[in-house]
Protein backbone atom coordinates (compact mmCIF):
# COMPACT_ATOMS: atom_id res chain seq x y z
CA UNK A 1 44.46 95.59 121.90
CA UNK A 2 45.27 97.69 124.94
CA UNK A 3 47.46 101.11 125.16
CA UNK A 4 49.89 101.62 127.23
CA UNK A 5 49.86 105.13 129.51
CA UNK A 6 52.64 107.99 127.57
CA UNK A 7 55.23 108.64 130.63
CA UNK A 8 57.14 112.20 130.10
CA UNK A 9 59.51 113.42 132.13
CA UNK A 10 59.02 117.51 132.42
CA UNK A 11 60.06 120.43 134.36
CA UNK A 12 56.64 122.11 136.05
CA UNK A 13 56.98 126.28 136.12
CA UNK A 14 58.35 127.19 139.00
CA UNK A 15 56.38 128.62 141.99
CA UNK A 16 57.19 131.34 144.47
CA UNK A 17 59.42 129.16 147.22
CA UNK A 18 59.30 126.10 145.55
CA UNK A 19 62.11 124.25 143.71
CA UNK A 20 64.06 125.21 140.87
CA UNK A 21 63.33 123.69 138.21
CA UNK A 22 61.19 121.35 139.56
CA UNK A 23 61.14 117.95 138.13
CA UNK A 24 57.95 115.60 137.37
CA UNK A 25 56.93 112.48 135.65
CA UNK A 26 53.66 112.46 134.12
CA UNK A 27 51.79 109.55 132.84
CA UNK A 28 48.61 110.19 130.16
CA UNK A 29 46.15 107.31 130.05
CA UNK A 30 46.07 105.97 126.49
CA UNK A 31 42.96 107.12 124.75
CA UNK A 32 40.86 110.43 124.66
CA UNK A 33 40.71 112.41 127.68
CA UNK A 34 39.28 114.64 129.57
CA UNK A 35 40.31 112.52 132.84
CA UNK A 36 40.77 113.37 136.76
CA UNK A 37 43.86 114.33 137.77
CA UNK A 38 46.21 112.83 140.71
CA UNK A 39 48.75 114.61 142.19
CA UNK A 40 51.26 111.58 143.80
CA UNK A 41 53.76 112.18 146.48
CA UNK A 42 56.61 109.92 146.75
CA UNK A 43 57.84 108.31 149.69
CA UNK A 44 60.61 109.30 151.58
CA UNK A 45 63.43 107.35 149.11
CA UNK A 46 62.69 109.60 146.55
CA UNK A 47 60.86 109.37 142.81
CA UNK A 48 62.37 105.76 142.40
CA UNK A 49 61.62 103.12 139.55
CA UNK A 50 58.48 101.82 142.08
CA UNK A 51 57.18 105.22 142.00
CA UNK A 52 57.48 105.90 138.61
CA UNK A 53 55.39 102.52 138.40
CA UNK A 54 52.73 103.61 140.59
CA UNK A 55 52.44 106.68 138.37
CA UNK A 56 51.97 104.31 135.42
CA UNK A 57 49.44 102.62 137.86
CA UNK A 58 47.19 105.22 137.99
CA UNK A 59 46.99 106.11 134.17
CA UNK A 60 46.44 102.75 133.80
CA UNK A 61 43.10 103.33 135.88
CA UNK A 62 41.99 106.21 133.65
CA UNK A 63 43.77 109.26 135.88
CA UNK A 64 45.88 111.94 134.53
CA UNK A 65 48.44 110.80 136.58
CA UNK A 66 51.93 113.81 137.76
CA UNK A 67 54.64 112.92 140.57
CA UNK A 68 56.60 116.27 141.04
CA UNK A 69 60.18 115.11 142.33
CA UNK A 70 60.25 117.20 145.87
CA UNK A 71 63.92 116.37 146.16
CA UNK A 72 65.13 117.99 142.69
CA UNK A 73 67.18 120.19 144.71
CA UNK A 74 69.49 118.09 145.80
CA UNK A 75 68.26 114.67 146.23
CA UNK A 76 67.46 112.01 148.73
CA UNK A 77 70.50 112.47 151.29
CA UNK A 78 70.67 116.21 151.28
CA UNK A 79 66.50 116.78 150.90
CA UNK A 80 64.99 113.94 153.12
CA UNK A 81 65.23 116.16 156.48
CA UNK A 82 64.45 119.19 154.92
CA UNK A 83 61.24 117.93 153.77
CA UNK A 84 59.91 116.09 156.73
CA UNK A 85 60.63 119.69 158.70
CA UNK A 86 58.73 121.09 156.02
CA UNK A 87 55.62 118.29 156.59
CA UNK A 88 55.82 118.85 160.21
CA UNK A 89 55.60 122.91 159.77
CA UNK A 90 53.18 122.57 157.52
CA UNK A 91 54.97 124.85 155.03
CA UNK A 92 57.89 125.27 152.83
CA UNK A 93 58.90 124.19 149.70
CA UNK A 94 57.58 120.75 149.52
CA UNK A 95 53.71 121.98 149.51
CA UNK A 96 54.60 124.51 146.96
CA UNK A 97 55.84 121.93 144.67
CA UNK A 98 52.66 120.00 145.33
CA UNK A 99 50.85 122.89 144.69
CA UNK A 100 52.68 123.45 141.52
CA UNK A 101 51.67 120.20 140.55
CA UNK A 102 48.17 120.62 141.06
CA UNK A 103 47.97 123.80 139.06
CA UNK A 104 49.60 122.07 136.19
CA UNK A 105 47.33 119.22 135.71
CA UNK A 106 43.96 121.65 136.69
CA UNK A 107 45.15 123.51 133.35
CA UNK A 108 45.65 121.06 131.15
CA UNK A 109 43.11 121.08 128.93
CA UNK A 110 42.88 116.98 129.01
CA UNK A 111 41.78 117.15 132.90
CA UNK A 112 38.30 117.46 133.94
CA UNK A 113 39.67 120.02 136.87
CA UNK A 114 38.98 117.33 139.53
CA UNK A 115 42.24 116.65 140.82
CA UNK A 116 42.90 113.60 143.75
CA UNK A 117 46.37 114.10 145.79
CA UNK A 118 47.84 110.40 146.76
CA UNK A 119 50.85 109.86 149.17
CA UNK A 120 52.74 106.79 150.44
CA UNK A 121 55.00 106.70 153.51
CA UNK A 122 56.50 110.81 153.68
CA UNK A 123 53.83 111.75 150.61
CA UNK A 124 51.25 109.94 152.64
CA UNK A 125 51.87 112.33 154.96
CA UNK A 126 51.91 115.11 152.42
CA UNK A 127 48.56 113.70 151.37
CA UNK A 128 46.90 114.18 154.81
CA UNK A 129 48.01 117.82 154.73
CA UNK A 130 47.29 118.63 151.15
CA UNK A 131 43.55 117.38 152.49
CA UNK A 132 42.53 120.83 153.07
CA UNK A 133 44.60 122.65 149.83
CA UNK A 134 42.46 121.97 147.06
CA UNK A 135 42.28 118.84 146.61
CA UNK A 136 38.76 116.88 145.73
CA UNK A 137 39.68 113.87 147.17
CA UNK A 138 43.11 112.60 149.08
CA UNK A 139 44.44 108.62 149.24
CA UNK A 140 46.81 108.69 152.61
CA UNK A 141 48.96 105.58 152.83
CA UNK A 142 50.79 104.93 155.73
CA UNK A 143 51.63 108.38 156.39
CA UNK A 144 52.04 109.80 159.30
CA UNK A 145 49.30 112.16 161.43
CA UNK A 146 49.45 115.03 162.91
CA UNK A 147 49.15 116.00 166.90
CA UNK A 148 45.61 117.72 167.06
CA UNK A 149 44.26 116.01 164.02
CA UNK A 150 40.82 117.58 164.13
CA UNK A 151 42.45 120.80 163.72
CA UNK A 152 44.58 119.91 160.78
CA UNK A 153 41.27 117.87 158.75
CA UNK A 154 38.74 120.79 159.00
CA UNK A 155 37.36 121.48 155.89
CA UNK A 156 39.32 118.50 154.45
CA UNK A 157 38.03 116.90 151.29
CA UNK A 158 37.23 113.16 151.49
CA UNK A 159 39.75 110.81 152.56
CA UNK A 160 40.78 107.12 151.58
CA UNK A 161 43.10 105.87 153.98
CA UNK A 162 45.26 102.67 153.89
CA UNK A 163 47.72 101.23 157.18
CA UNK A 164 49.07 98.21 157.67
CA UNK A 165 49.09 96.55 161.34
CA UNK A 166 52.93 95.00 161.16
CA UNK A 167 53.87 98.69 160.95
CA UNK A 168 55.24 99.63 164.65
CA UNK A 169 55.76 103.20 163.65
CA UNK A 170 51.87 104.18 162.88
CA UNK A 171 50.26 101.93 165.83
CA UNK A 172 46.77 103.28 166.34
CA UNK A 173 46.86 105.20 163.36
CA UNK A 174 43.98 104.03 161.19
CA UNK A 175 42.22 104.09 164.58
CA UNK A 176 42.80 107.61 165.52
CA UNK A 177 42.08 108.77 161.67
CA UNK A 178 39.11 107.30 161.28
CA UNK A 179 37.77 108.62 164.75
CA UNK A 180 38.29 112.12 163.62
CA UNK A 181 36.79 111.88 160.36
CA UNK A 182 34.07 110.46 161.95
CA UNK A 183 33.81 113.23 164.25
CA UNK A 184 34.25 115.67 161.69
CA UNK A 185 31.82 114.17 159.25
CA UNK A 186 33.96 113.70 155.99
CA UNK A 187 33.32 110.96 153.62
CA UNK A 188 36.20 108.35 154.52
CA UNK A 189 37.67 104.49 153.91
CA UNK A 190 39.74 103.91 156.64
CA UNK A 191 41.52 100.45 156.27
CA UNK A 192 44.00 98.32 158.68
CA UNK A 193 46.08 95.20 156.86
CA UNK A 194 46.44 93.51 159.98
CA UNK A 195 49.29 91.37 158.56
CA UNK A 196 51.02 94.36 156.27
CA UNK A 197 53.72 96.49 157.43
CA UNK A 198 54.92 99.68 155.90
CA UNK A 199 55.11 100.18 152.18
CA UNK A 200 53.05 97.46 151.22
CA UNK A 201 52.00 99.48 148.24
CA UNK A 202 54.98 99.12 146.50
CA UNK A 203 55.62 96.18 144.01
CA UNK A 204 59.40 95.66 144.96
CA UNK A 205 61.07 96.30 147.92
CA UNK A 206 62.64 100.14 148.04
CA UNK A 207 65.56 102.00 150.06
CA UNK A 208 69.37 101.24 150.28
CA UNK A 209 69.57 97.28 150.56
CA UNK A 210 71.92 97.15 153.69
CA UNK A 211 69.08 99.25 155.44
CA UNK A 212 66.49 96.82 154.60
CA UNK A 213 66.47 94.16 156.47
CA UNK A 214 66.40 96.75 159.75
CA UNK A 215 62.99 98.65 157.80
CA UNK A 216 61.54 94.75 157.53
CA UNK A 217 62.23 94.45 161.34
CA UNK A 218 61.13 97.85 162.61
CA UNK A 219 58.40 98.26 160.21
CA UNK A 220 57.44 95.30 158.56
CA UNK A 221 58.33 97.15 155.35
CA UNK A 222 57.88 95.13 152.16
CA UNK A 223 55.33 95.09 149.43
CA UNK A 224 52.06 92.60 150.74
CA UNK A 225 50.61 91.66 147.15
CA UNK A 226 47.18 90.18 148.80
CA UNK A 227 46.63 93.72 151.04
CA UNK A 228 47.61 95.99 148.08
CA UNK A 229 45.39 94.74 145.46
CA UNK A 230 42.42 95.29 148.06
CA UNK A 231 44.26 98.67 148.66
CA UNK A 232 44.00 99.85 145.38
CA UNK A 233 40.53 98.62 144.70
CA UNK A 234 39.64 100.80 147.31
CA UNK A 235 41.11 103.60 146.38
CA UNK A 236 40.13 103.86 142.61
CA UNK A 237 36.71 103.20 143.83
CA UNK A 238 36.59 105.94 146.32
CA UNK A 239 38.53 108.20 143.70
CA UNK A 240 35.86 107.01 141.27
CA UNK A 241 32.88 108.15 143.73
CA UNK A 242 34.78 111.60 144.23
CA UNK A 243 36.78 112.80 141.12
CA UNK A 244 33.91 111.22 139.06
CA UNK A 245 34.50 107.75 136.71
CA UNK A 246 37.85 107.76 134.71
CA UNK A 247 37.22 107.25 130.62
């Protein structure tokens, strides 16, 4: 008989320039911990049903699994600028929730204290600047880089990356990441889906459904079941290798 993962829905304490009240789900693997945490950043629709199901995901695969909701104040239409200003400063409120998250699970006495960060589409993002914060190990999908990414990875922890080649708005990305881990020397999967576009993570499509067909044009957007399940068998292995084996 298998278990499935307890989901709670919690406030995390507040930090200094962060949200009030800030909102979470958090998923606990069925069984007896200690496990590695993951800290997961939504994309840029918000903490939806699909990302409350790739929190369940990664309990399922043995991780202590916490999405902080980074648009509590307010929601989607008055947050979503906000908090790509605050991933393109590289500072705000939106990595203060993420750090809030991270010092949640790293007390808890059911973590181990090594804590992954995974992003998709905005968190993605998030995930490639959260490389350097902490984190032992960061899953960026589809997120977008930085200008001078060198810069921005020193003294990043390792990095699974996952892109998808039907996505016009990250051409050249995997390319250009890879390259400067490379250069760097940081233990990295870098991984182009030649045939999946944006969001190919997700298990359902995501975002208001008159804007979709224009996301599926632009960006190929649209959950790729093939890509993702080779996806996500990289990324728990790499996770494995880094946070050490989930129980």
């Amino acid at each position: 008989m298998t278990f499935a993962p307890q989901l709670i829905d919690l406030k995390l304490p507040d930090g200094p320039g962060g949200s009030a009240g800030l909102k979470a789900i958090l998923a606990i693997p069925a069984g007896d911990g200690p496990w590695p945490g993951v800290v997961l950043v939504h994309e840029a629709f918000g903490l939806t049903d699909v990302m409350r199901r790739q929190v369940t995901r990664m309990a399922e695969a043995g991780y202590l699994a916490l999405m902080p909701d980074l648009f509590t104040e307010g929601g989607t239409r008055k947050c979503l600028v906000a908090t790509f200003r605050t991933l393109s400063a590289g500072a705000g409120r939106a990595f203060v929730d993420i750090e809030s998250a991270r010092s949640f699970l790293s007390q808890r006495s059911d973590c181990t204290g090594r804590i992954g960060v995974l992003g998709f589409c905005m968190g993605g993002g998030f995930a490639l600047a959260t490389a350097t914060r902490g984190f032992d190990a960061s899953s960026v999908n589809y997120g977008r880089l930085p200008k001078n990414l060198d810069d921005h990875l020193l003294g990043a922890c390792p990095i699974v990356g996952s892109f998808g080649g039907a996505d016009r708005s990250l051409i050249g990305a995997a390319a250009a990441l890879d390259s400067s881990l490379d250069r760097l020397k940081i233990a990295h999967d870098v991984k182009e889906y030649p045939l999946a576009g944006h969001a190919f993570l997700n298990d359902a499509e995501t975002g208001p459904r008159v804007l979709r067909p224009v996301l599926a044009r632009i960006l190929g957007a649209g959950p790729d079941p093939v890509a993702a399940a080779d996806a996500w068998t990289r990324i728990e292995a790499f996770f494995g290798e880094h946070l050490g084996a989930p129980r």
